[in-house]
Protein backbone atom coordinates (compact mmCIF):
# COMPACT_ATOMS: atom_id res chain seq x y z
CA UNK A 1 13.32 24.54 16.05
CA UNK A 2 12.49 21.28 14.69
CA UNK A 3 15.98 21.31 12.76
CA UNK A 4 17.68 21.68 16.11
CA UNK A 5 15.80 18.72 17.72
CA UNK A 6 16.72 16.72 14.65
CA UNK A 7 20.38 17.87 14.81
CA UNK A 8 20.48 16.62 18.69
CA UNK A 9 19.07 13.39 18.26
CA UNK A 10 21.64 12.72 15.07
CA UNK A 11 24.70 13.64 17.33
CA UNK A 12 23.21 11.66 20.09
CA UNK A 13 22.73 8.69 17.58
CA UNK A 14 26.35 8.84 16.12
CA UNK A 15 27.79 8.31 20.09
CA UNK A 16 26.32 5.22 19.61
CA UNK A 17 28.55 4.60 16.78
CA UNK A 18 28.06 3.18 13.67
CA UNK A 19 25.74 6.29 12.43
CA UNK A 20 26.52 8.49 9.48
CA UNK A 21 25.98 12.26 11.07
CA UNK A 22 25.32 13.29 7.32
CA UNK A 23 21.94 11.19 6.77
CA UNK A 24 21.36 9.95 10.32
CA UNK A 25 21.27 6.34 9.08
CA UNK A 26 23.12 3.40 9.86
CA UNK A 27 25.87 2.32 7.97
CA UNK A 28 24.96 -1.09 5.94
CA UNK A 29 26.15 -4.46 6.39
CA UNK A 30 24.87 -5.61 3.52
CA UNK A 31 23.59 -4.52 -0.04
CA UNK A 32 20.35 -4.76 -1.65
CA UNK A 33 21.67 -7.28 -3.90
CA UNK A 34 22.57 -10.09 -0.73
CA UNK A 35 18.74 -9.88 1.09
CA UNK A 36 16.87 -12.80 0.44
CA UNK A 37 13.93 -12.42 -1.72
CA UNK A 38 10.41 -12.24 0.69
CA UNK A 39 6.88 -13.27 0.07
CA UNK A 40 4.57 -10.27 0.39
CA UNK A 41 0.73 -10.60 0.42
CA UNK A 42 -0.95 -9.56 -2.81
CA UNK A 43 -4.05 -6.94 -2.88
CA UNK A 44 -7.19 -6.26 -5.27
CA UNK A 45 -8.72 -2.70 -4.60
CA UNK A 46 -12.01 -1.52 -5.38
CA UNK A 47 -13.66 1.71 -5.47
CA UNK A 48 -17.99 2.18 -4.51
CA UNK A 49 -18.38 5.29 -6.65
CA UNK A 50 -20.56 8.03 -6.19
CA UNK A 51 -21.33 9.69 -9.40
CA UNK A 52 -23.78 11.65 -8.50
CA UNK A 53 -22.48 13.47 -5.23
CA UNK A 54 -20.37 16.63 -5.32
CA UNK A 55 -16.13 15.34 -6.21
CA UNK A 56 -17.51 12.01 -7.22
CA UNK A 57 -16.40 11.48 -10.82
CA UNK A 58 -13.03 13.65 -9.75
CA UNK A 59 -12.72 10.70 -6.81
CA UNK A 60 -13.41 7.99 -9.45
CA UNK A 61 -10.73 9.49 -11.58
CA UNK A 62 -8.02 9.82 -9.49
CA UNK A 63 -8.89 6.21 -7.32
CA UNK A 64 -7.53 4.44 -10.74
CA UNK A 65 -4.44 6.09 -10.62
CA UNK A 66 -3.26 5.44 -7.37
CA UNK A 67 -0.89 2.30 -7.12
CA UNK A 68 -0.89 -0.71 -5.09
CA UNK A 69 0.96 0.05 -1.63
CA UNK A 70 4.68 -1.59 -2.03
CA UNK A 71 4.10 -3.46 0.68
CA UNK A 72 1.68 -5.13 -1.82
CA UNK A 73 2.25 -7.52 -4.67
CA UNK A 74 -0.49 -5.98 -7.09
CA UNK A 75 -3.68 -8.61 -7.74
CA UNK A 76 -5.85 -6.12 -9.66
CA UNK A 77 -8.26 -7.54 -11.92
CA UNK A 78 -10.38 -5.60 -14.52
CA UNK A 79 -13.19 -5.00 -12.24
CA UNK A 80 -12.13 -1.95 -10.14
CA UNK A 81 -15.35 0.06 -9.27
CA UNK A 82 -19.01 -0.45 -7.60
CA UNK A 83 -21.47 1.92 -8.99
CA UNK A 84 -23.63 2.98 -6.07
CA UNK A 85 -27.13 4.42 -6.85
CA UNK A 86 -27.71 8.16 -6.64
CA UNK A 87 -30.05 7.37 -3.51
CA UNK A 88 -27.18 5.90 -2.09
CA UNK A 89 -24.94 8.20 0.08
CA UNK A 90 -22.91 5.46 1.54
CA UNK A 91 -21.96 1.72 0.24
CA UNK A 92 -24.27 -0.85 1.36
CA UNK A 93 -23.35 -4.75 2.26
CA UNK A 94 -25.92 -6.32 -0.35
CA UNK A 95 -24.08 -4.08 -2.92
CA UNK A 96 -20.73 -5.35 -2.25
CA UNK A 97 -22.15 -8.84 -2.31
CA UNK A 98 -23.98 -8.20 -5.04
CA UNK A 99 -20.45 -7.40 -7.06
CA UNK A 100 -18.63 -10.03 -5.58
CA UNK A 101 -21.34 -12.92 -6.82
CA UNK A 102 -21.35 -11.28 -10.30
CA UNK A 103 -17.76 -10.52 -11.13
CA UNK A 104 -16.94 -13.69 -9.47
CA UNK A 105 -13.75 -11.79 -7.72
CA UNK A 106 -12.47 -15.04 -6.01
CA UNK A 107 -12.33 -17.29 -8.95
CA UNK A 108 -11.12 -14.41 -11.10
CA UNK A 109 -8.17 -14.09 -8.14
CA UNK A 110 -7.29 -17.68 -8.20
CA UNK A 111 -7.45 -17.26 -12.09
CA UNK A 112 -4.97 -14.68 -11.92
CA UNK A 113 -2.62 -16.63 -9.65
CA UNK A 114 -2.25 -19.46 -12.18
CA UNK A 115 -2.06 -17.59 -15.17
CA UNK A 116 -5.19 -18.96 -16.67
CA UNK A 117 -5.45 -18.27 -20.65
CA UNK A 118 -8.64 -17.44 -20.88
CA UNK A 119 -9.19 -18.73 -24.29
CA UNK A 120 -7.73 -21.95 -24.16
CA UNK A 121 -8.78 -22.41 -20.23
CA UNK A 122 -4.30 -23.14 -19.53
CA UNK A 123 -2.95 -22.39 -16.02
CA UNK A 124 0.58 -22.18 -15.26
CA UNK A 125 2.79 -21.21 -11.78
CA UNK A 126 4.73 -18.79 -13.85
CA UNK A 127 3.35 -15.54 -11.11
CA UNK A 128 3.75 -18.13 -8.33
CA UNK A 129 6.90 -19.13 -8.95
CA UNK A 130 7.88 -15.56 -9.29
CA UNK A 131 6.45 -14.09 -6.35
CA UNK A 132 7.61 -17.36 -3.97
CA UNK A 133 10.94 -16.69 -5.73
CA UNK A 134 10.84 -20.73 -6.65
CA UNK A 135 12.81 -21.63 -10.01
CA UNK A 136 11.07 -23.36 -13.12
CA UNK A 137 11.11 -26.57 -12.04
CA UNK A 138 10.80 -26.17 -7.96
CA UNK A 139 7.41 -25.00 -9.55
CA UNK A 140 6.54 -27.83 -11.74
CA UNK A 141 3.17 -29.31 -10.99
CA UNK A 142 4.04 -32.60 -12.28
CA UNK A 143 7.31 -32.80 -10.47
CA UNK A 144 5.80 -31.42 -7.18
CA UNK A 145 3.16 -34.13 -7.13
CA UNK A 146 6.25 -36.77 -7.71
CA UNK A 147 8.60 -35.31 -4.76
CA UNK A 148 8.66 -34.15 -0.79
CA UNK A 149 10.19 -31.08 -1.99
CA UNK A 150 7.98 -30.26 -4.70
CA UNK A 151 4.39 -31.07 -2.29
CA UNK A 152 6.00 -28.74 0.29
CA UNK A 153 6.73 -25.95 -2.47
CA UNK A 154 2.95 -26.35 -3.68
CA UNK A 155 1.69 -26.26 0.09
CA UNK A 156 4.02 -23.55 1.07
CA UNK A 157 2.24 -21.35 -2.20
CA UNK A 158 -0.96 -22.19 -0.92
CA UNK A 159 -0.14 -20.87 2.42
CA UNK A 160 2.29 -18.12 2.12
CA UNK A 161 0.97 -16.34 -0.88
CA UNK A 162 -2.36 -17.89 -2.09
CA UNK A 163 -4.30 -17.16 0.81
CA UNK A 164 -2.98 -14.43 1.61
CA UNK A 165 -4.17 -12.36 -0.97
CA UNK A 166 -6.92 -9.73 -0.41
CA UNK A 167 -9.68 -7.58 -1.31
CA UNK A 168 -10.38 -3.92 -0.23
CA UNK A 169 -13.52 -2.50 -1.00
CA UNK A 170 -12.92 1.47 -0.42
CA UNK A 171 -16.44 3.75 -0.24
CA UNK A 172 -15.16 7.41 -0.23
CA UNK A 173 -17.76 10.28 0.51
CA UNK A 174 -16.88 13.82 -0.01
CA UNK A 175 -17.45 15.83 3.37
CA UNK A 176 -18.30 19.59 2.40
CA UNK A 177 -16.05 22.41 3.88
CA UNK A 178 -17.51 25.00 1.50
CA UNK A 179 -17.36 27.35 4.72
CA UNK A 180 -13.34 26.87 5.18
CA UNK A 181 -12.66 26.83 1.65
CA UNK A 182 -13.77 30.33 1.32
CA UNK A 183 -12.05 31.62 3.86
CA UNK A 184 -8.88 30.29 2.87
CA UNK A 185 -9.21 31.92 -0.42
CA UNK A 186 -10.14 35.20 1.11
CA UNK A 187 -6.70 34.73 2.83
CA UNK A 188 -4.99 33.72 -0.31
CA UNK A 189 -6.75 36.21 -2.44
CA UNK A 190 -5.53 38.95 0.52
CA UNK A 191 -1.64 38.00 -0.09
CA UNK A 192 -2.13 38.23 -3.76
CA UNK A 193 -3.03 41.74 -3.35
CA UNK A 194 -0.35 42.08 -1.04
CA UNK A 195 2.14 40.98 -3.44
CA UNK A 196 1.16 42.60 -6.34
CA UNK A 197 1.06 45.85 -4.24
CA UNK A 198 4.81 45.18 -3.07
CA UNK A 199 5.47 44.75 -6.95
CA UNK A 200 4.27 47.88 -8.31
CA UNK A 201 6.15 49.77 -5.59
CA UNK A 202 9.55 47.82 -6.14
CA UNK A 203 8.96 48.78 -9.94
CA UNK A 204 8.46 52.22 -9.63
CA UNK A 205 11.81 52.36 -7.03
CA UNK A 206 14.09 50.66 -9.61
CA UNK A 207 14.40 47.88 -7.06
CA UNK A 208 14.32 44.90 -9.58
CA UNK A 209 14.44 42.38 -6.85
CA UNK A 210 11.49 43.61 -4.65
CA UNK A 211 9.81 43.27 -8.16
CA UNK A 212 10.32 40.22 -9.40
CA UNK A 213 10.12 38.56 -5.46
CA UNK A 214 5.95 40.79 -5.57
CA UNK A 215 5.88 39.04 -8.81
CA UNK A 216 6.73 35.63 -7.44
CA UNK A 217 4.53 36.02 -4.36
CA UNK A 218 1.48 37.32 -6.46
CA UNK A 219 2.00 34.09 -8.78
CA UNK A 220 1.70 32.35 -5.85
CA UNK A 221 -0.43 33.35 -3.94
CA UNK A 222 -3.00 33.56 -7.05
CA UNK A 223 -2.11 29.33 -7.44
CA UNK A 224 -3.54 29.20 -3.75
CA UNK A 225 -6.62 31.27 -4.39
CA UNK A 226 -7.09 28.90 -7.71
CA UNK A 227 -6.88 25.85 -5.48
CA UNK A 228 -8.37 27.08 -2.78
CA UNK A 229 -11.51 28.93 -4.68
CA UNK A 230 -13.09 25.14 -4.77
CA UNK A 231 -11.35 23.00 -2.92
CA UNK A 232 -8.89 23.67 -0.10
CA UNK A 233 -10.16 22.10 3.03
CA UNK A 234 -10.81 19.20 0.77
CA UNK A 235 -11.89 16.44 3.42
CA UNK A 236 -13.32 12.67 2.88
CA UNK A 237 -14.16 10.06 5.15
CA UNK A 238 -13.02 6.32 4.15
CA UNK A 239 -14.78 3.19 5.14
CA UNK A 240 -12.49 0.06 3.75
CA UNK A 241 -13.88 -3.30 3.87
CA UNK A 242 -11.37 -5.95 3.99
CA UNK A 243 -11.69 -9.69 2.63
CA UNK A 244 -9.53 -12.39 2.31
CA UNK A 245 -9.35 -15.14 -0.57
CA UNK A 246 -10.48 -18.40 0.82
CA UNK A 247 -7.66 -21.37 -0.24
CA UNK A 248 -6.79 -24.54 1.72
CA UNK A 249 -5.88 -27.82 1.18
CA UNK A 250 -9.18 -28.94 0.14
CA UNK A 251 -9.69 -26.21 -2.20
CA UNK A 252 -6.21 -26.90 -3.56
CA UNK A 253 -6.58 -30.61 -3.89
CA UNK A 254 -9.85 -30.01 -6.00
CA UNK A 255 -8.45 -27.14 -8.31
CA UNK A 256 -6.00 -29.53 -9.20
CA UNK A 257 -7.82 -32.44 -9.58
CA UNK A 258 -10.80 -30.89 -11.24
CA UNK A 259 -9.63 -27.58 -13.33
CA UNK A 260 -6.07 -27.89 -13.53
CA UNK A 261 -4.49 -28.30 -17.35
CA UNK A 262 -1.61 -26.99 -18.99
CA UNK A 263 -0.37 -27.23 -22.30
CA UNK A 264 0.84 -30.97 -22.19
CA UNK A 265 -2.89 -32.19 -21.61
CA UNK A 266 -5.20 -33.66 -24.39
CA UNK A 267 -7.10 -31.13 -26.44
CA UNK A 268 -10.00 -32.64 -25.35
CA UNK A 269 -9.21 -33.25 -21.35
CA UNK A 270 -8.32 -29.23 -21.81
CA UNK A 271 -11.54 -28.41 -23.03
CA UNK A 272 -13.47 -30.65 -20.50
CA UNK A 273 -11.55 -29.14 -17.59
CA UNK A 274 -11.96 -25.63 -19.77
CA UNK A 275 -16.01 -25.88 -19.53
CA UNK A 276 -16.14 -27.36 -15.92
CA UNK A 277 -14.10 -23.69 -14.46
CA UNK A 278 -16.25 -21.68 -16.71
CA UNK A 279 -19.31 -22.98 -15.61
CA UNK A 280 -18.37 -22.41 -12.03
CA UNK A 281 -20.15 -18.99 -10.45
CA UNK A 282 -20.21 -16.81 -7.67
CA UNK A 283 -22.51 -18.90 -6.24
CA UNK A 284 -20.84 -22.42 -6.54
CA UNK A 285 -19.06 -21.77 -2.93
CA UNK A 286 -15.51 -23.52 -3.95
CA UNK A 287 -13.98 -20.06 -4.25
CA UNK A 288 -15.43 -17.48 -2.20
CA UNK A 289 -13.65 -14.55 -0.36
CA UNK A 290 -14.16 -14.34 3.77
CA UNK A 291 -15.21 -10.67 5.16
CA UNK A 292 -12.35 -9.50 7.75
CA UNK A 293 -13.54 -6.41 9.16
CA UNK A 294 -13.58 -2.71 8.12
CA UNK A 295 -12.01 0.61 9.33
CA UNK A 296 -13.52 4.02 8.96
CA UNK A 297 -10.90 7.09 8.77
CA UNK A 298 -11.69 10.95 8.28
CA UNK A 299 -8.65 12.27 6.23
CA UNK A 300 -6.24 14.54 7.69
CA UNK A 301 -5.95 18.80 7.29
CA UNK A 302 -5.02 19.15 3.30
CA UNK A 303 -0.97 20.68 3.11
CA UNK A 304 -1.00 23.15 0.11
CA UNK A 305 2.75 22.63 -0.09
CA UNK A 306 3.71 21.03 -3.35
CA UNK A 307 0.26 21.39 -4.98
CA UNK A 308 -1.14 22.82 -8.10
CA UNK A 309 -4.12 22.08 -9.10
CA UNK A 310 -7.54 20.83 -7.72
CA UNK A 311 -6.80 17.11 -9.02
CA UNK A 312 -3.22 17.39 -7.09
CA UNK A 313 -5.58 18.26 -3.85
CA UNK A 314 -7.71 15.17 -4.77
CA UNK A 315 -5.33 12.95 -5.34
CA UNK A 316 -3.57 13.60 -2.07
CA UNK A 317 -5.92 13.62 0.69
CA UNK A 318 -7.23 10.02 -1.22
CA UNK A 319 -3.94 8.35 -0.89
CA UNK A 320 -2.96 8.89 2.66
CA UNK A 321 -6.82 8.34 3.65
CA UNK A 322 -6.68 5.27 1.88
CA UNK A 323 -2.80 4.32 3.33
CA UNK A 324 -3.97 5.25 7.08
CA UNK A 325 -6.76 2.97 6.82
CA UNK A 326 -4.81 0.22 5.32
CA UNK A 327 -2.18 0.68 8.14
CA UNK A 328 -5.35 0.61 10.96
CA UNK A 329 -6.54 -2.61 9.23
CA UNK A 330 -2.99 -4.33 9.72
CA UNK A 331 -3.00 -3.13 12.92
CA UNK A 332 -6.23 -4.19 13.89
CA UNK A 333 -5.99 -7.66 12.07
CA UNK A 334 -3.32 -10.13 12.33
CA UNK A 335 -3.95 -11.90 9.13
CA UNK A 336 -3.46 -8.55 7.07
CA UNK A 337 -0.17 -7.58 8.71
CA UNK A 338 2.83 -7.11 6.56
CA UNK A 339 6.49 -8.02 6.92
CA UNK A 340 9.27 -5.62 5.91
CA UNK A 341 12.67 -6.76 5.44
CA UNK A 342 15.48 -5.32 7.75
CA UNK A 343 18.48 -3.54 4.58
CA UNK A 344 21.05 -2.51 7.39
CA UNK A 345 22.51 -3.48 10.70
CA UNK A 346 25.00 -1.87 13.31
CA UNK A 347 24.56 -2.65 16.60
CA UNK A 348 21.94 -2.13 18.33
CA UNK A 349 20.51 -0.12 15.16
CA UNK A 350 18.90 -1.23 12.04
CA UNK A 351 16.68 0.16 9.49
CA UNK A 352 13.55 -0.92 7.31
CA UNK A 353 11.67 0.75 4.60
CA UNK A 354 8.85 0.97 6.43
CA UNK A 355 7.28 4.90 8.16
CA UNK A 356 4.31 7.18 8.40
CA UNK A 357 2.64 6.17 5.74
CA UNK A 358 2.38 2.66 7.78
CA UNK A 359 1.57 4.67 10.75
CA UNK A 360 4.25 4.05 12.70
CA UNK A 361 4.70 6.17 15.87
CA UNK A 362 7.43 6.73 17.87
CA UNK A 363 5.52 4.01 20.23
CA UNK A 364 5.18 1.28 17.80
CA UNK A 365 6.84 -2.03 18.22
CA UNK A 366 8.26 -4.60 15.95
CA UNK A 367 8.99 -8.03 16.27
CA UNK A 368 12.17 -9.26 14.45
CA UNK A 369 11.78 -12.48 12.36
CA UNK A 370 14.15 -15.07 11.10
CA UNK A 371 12.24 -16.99 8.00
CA UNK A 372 13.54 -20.42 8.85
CA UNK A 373 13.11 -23.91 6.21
CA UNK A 374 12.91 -26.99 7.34
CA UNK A 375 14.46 -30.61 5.53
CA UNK A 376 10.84 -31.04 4.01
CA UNK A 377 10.79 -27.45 2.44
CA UNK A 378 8.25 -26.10 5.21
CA UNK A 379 8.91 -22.57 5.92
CA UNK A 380 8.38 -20.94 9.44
CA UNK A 381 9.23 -17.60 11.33
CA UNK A 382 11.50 -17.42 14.51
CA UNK A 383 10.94 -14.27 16.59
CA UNK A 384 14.62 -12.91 17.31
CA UNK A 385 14.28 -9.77 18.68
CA UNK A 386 11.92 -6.26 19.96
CA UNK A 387 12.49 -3.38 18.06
CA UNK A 388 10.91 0.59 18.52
CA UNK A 389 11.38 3.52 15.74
CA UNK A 390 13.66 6.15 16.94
CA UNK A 391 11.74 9.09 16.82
CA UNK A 392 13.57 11.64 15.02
CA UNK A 393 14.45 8.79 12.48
CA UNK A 394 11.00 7.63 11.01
CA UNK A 395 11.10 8.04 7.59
CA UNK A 396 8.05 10.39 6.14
CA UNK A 397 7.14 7.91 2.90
CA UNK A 398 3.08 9.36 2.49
CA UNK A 399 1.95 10.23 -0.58
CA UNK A 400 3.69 13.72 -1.87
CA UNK A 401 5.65 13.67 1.22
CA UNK A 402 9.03 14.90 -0.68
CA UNK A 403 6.59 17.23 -2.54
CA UNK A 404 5.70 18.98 0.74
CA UNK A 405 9.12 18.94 1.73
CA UNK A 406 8.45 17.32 5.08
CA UNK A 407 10.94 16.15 7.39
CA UNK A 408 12.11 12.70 6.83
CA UNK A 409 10.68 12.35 3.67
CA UNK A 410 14.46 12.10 2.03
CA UNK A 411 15.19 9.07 4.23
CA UNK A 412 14.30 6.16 2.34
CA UNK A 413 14.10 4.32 5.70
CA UNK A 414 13.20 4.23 9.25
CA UNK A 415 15.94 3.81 11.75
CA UNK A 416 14.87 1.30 14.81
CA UNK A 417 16.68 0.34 17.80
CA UNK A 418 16.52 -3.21 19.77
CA UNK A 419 14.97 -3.20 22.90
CA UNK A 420 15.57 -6.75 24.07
CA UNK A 421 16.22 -10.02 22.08
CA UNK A 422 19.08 -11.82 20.32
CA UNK A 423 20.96 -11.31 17.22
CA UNK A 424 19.87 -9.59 14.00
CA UNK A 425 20.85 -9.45 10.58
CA UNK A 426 19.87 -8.06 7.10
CA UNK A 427 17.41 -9.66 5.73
CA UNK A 428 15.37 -10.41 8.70
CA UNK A 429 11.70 -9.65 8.54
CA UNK A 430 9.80 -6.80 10.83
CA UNK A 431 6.17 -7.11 11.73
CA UNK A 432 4.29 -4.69 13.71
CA UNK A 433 2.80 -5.89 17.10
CA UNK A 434 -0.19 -4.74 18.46
């Protein structure tokens, strides 16, 4: 059924024109390789473990392996977990505060941004220069201090990818479905017998093919009963606590004034400026990190499709937990909301890699934005048009989607269609509206 309803709405599409019937996506006007370059926000994650409860050091494990959203530059530091005492079933505030003072997360953040050597106590723009897409010597400190162009550069750094950068604190708790789980391996243990039943009987007809499909089925079906023995039904609920890194002017003007050294300083001015970051702690208030909000999510009815083991269970419900909450907090707050670039054009259509695991909805709106610069370097955003997802269209990009085989998961795109506004054009910038 669902193939048929998908059929329609491609032929339907293609009378638009412009629409290839073979993929249902618009036909590009222009390549990967002639979109501007975009600034994307940058994200630290954490993880409040819970060692003690049932799943906990199987959470723990897979929590490291998942990788920054895409949507995401990746601002991971060393410190990637909260150890929560056994007493504690759920992540406290003084805990998180407690880890944020002592692993002094926002001056290790700014750290990271400018490429401090830790031994020598060196910054450089090399990461900012490559994530604002600047050259060598737009980046130049000592040249941007000299020039209009260069001050705007610097300020523009500060404001479109210093502080923008963010911390997630995730506290995932294992909520026990013992009961379902062993009912769903009754049912899979059932269909093994089934199956090896249908086997035997092909077997002793000579029919080769009923044999090897019982065969098939039973190896199957036992995989499910493996799975399911311990963990199908596998649900957690997610609390994320989101922060932002705290960076302005004044905070700029003293990092630079105060800490800032590179490799064309005096040994000893290096060492000075060296001693006066490292003495700085969680305490000092200069760098800090400013709570957001939070979002709570309970994660969705596990899909066996595509899975083969208890950690493959794990790993999945985790990730699209963790990516529905991410997508409620941009959602819910405007400072955490990403932009996606538009890759293709025709029309009325155009298309973004941007879908489910956002949670976009057939409902959801975008605004369409032209990054605009003006003669002193300052960068702003033009709203040009309203767009929607076309229902059929949105791509399926969660976590083993194309494992599952679910529909739209071989996209690679969401097709949208303009619902009022002026021109568009690849490279263009989407941004979900409330």
């Amino acid at each position: 059924m669902k193939k048929h309803v998908l059929l329609h709405g491609l032929l339907w599409l293609a009378a638009l024109g412009g629409l290839s019937v073979a993929t249902g996506q618009p036909k590009p006007t222009a390549t990967a390789g002639d979109l501007p370059d975009y600034k994307r926000s940058s994200l630290y994650t954490v993880l409040a473990t819970h060692l003690s409860q049932r799943y906990g050091a199987q959470i723990d494990s897979v929590f490291i392996q998942l990788p920054i959203p895409d949507k995401y530059e990746d601002h991971n530091l060393p410190d990637r977990y909260i150890a929560c005492p056994k007493r504690e079933n759920r992540l406290r505030p003084e805990s998180m505060a407690t880890f944020i003072d002592t692993s002094e997360a926002a001056k290790k953040m700014v750290a990271k941004w400018f490429d401090r050597n830790p031994e020598t106590g060196t910054f450089d723009l090399g990461l900012i220069a490559e994530r604002g897409h600047y050259n060598a010597s737009e980046a130049d400190v000592r040249e941007a201090l000299l020039t209009q162009r260069g001050l705007a550069l610097i300020a523009d750094a500060g404001e479109n990818l210093i502080e923008n950068t963010f911390l997630i604190i995730n506290d995932i708790v294992y909520v026990d479905k013992e009961k379902g789980a062993a009912i769903a391996s009754a049912v899979f243990s059932g269909l093994a017998l089934v199956a090896a039943a249908t086997s035997v009987a092909g077997a002793a007809s000579g029919n080769t093919d009923a044999a090897e499909a019982g065969v098939a089925a039973t190896e199957l079906a036992l995989v499910g009963s493996a799975i399911s023995n311990s963990i199908a039904g596998f649900t957690v609920k997610v609390t994320s606590y989101l922060y932002r890194l705290r960076w302005n002017d004044s905070i700029a003007a003293v990092f630079y004034n105060d800490f800032w050294c590179d490799t064309n300083y005096a040994p000893e001015e290096i060492a000075r400026r060296k001693a006066l970051f490292d003495g700085l702690d969680g305490q000092s208030g200069l760098f800090a990190l400013d709570y957001i909000g939070k979002y709570r999510v309970k994660s969705d009815k596990t899909v066996l499709r595509g899975l083969h083991d208890n950690n493959d269970v794990i790993r999945k419900v985790c990730a699209r937990a963790l990516d529905k909450n991410i997508a409620a907090l941009q959602k819910k707050y405007e400072v955490f909301k990403v932009k996606t670039p538009v890759t293709a054009v025709n029309g009325l259509l155009l298309q973004s890699p941007v879908g489910l695991k956002e949670g976009l909805k057939p409902g959801s709106k975008f605004e369409v934005l032209e990054q605009r610069m003006d003669d002193d370097g300052n960068i702003s955003y033009q709203r040009m048009a309203v767009v929607k997802p076309i229902k059929h269209l949105i791509w399926d990009n969660r976590f083993m989607a194309a494992e599952e085989e679910a529909a739209g998961a071989d996209f690679g795109a969401t097709t949208f269609k303009k619902k009022g506004g002026g021109h568009i054009a690849a490279g263009m910038l989407l941004r979900q509206l409330k």
